[in-house]
Each structure stands twice: as C-alpha cells, then as structure tokens.
N, C-alpha and C. Protein backbone atom coordinates (compact mmCIF):
# COMPACT_ATOMS: atom_id res chain seq x y z
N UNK A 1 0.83 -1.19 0.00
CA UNK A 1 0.00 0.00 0.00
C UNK A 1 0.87 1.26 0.00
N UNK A 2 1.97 1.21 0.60
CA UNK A 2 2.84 2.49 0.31
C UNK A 2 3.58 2.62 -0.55
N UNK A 3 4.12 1.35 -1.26
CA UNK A 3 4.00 2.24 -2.77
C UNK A 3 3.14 2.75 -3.21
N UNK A 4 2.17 2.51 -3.19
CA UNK A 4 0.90 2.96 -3.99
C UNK A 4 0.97 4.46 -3.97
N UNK A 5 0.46 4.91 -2.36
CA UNK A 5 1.03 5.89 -2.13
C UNK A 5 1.59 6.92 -2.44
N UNK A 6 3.24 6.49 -2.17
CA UNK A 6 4.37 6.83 -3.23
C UNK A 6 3.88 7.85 -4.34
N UNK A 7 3.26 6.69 -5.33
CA UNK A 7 3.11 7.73 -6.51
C UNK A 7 1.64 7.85 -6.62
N UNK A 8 1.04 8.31 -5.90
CA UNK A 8 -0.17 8.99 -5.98
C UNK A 8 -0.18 9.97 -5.11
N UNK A 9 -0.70 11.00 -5.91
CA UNK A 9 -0.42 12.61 -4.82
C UNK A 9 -2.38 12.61 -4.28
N UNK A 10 -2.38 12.79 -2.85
CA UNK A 10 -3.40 13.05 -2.34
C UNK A 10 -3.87 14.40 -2.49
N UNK A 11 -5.27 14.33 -3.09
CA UNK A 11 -5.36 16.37 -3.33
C UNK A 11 -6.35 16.13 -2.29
N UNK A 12 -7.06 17.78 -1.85
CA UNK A 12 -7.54 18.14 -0.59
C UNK A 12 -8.97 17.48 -1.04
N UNK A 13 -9.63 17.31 0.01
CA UNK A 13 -10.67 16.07 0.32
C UNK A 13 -10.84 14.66 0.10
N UNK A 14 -9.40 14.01 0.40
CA UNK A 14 -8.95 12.81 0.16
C UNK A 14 -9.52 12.10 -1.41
N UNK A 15 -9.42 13.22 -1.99
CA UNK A 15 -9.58 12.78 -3.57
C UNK A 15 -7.78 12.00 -4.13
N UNK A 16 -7.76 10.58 -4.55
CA UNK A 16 -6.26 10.36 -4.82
C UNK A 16 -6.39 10.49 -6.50
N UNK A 17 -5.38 11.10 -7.17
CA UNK A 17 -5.17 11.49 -8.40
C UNK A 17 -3.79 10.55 -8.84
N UNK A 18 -4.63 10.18 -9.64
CA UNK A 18 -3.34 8.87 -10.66
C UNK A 18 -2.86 9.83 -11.64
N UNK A 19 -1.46 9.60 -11.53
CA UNK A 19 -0.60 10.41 -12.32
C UNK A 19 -0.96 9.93 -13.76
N UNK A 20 -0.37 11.13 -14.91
CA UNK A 20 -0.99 10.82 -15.86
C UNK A 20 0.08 9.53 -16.79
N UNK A 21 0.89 9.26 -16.47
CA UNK A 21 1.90 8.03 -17.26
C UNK A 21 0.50 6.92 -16.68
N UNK A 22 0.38 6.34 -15.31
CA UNK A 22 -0.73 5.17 -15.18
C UNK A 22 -1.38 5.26 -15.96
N UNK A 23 -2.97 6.56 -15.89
CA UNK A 23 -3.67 6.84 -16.46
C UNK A 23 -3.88 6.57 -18.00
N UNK A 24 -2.66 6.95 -18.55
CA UNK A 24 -2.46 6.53 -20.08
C UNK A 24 -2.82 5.11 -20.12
N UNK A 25 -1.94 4.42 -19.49
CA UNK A 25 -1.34 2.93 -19.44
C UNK A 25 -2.48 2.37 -19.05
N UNK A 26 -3.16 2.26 -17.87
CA UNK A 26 -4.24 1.88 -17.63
C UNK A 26 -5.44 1.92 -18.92
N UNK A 27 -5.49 3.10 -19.66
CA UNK A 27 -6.76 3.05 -21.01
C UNK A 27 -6.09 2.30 -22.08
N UNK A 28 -4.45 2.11 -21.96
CA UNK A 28 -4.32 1.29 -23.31
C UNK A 28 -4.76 -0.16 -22.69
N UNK A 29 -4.27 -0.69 -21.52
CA UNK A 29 -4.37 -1.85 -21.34
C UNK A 29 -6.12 -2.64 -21.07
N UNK A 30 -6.63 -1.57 -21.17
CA UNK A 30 -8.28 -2.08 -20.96
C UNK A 30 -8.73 -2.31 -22.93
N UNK A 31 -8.25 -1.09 -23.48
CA UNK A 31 -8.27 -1.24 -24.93
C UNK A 31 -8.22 -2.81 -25.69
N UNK A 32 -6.74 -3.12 -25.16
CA UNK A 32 -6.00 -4.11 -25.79
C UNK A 32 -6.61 -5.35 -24.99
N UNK A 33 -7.43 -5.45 -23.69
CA UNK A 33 -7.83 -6.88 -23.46
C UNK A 33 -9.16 -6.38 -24.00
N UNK A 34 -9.86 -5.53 -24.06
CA UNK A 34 -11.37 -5.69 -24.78
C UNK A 34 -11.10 -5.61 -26.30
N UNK A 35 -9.93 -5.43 -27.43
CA UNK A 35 -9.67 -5.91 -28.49
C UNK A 35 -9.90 -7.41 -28.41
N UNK A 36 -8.86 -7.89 -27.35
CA UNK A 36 -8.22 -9.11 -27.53
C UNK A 36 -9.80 -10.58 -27.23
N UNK A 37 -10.26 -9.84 -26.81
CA UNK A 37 -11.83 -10.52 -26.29
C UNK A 37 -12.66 -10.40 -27.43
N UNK A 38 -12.91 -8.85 -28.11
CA UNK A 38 -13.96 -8.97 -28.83
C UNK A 38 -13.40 -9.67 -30.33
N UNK A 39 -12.36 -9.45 -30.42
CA UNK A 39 -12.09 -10.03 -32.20
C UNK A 39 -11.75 -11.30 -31.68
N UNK A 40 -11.36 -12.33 -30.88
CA UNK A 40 -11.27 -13.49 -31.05
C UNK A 40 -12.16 -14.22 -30.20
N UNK A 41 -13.30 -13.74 -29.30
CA UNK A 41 -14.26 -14.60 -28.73
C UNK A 41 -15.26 -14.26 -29.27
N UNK A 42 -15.54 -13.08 -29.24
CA UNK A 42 -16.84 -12.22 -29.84
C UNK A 42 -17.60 -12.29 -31.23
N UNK A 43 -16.61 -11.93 -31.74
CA UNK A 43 -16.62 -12.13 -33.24
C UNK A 43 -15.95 -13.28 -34.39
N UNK A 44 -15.08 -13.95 -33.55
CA UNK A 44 -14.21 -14.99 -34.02
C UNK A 44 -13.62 -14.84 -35.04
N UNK A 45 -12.81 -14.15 -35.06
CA UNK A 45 -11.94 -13.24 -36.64
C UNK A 45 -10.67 -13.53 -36.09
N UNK A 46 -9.66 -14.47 -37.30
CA UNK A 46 -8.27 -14.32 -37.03
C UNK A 46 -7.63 -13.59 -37.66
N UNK A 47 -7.16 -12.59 -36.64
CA UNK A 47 -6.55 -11.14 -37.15
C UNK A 47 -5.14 -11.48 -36.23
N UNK A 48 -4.14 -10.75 -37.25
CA UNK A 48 -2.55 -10.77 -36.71
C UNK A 48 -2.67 -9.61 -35.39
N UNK A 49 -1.77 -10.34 -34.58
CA UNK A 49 -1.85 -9.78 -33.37
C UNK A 49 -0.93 -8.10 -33.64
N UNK A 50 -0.11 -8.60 -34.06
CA UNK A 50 0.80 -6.82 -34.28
C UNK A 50 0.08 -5.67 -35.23
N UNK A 51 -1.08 -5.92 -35.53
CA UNK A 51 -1.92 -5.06 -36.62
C UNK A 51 -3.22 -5.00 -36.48
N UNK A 52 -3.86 -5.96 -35.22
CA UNK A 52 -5.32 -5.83 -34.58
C UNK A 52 -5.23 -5.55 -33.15
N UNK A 53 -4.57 -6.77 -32.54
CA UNK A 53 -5.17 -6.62 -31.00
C UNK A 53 -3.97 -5.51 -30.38
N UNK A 54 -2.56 -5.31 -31.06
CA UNK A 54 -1.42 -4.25 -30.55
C UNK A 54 -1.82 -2.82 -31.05
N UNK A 55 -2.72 -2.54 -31.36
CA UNK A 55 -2.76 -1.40 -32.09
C UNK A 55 -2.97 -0.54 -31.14
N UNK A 56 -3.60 -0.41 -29.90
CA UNK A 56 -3.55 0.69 -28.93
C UNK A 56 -2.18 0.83 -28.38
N UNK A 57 -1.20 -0.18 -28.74
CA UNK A 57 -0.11 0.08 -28.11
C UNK A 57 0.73 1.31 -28.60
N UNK A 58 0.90 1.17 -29.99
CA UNK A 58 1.14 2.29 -30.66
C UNK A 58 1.16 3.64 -30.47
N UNK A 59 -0.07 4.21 -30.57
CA UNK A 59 -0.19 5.57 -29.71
C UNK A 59 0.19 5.72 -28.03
N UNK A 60 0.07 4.51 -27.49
CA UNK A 60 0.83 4.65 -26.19
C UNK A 60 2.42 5.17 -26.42
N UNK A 61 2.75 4.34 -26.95
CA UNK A 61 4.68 4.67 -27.20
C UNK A 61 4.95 6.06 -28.00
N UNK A 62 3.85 6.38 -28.66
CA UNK A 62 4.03 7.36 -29.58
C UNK A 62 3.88 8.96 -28.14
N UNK A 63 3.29 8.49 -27.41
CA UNK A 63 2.91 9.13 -25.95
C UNK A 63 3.95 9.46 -25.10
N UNK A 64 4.46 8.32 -24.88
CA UNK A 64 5.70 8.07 -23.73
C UNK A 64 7.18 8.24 -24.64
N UNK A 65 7.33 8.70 -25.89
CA UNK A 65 8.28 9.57 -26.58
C UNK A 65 7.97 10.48 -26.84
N UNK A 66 7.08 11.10 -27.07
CA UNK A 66 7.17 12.37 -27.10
C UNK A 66 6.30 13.91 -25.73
N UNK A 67 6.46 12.58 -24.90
CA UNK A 67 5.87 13.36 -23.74
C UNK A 67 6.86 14.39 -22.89
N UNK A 68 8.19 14.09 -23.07
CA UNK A 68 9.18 15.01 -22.26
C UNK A 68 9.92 16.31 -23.39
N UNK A 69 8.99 15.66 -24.27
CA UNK A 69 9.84 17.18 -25.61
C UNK A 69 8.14 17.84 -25.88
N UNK A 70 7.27 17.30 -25.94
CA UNK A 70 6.06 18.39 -26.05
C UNK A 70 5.77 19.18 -25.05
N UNK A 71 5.20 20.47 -25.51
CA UNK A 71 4.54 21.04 -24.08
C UNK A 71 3.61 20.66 -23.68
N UNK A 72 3.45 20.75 -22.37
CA UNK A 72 2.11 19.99 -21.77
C UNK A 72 1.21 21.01 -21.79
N UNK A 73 -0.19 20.71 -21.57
CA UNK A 73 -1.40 21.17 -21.83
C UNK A 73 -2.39 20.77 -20.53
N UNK A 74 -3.26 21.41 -20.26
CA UNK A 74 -4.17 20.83 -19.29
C UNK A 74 -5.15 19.81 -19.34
N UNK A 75 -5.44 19.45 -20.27
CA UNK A 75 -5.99 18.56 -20.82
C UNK A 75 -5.58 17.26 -21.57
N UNK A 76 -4.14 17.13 -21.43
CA UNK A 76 -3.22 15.80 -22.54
C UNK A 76 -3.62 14.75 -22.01
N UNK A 77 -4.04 13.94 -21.31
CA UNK A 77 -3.94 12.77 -20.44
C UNK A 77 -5.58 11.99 -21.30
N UNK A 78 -6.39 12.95 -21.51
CA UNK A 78 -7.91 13.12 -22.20
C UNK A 78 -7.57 12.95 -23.39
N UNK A 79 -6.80 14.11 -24.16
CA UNK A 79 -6.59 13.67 -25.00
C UNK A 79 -6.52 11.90 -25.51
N UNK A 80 -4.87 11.99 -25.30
CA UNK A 80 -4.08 10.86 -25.52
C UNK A 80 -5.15 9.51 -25.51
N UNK A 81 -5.47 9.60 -23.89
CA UNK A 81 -6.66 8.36 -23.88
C UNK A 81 -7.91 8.08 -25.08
N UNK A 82 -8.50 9.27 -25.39
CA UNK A 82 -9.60 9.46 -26.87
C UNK A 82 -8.86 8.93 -27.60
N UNK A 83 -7.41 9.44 -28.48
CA UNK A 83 -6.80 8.64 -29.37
C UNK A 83 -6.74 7.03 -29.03
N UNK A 84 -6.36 6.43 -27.72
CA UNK A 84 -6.15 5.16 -28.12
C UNK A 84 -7.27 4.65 -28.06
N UNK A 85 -8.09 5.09 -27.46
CA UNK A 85 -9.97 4.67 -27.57
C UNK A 85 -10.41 4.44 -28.55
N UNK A 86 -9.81 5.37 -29.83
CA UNK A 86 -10.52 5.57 -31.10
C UNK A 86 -9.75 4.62 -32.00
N UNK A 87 -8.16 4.45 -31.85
CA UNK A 87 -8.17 3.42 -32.40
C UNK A 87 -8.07 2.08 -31.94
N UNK A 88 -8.86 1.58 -31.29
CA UNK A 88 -8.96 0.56 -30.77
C UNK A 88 -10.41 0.24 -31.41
N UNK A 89 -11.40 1.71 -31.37
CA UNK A 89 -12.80 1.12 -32.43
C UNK A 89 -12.64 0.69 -33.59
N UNK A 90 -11.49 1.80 -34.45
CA UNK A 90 -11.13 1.64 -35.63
C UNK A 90 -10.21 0.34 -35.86
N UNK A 91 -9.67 -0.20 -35.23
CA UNK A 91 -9.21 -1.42 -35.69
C UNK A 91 -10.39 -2.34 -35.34
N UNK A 92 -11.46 -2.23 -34.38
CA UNK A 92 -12.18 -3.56 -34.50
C UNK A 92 -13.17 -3.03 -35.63
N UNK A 93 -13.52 -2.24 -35.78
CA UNK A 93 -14.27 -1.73 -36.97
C UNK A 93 -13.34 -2.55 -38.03
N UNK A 94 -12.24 -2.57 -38.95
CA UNK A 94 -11.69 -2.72 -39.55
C UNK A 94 -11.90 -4.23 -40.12
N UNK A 95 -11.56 -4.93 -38.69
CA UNK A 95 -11.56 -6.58 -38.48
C UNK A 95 -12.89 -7.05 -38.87
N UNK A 96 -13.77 -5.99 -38.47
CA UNK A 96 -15.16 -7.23 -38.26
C UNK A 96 -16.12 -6.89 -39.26
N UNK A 97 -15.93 -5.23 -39.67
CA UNK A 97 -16.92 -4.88 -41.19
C UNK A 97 -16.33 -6.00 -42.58
C-alpha cells in the first residue's frame, strides 16, 4: 500500500489522483484486453496480433516519446486516452466490417 502511495499525490478532500503516465497505461491496457476478447471470442476473426489486438499500443509509445519534448497542456492525459480509444474502435471496426 505504500507504494501505492508513493506515486499517488493526495489532493484536498482525500480525492487520490493517478498520475498521468498510469492513467495513459491503464486506457491502453483495458483497450488491448477488450480488443483481444472482442475479435477473437466475440466475433471470431483471425486477425494478426501486431496489426489488430497491438494497435492501442502504438499511440501509447508514440505518448511516452514524445511526452518530455512536447509542451504539456491541461488537458493531454484526455486527450491521448480518446486517441487510443478511437483506435482501438477503428481497428475492430476494420476486423469485423
């Protein structure tokens, strides 16, 4: 529990705020197991894993390189997450139309 802690900053009214690197990481990795569920249980489509079910990974890395040379914004964390959201529709869109 104290790592946890660690890297979570407590703001005033014991609201805990996940830094935005988790935050990212956390929406790709929900992406990539509800890919990985809907195109091969759901729909039963064999699609290559590095071009269907990895595809939210992509904009993650594309995130975590260029996050210490862009300027930050108040809103990036929203952003970023919409992008891998969107392509995560757009690749199952892709697979299953």
């Amino acid at each position: 529990m104290r790592l946890w802690l660690k890297y979570a900053k407590i703001e005033q009214g014991n609201i805990m705020k996940v830094p935005d690197e988790i935050a990212v990481a956390l929406v790709t990795a929900i992406c990539v197991l509800g890919l990985a569920v809907a195109i091969k249980n759901v729909f039963n489509v064999n699609a290559p894993f590095l071009f269907s079910i990895a595809a939210p990974i992509y904009p993650f890395i594309v995130y975590l390189i260029t996050r210490p040379t862009v300027e930050r914004f108040k809103h990036e964390t929203l952003l970023w997450s919409a992008v891998i959201a969107l392509v995560s529709v757009f690749t199952l869109l892709v697979y299953v139309a």
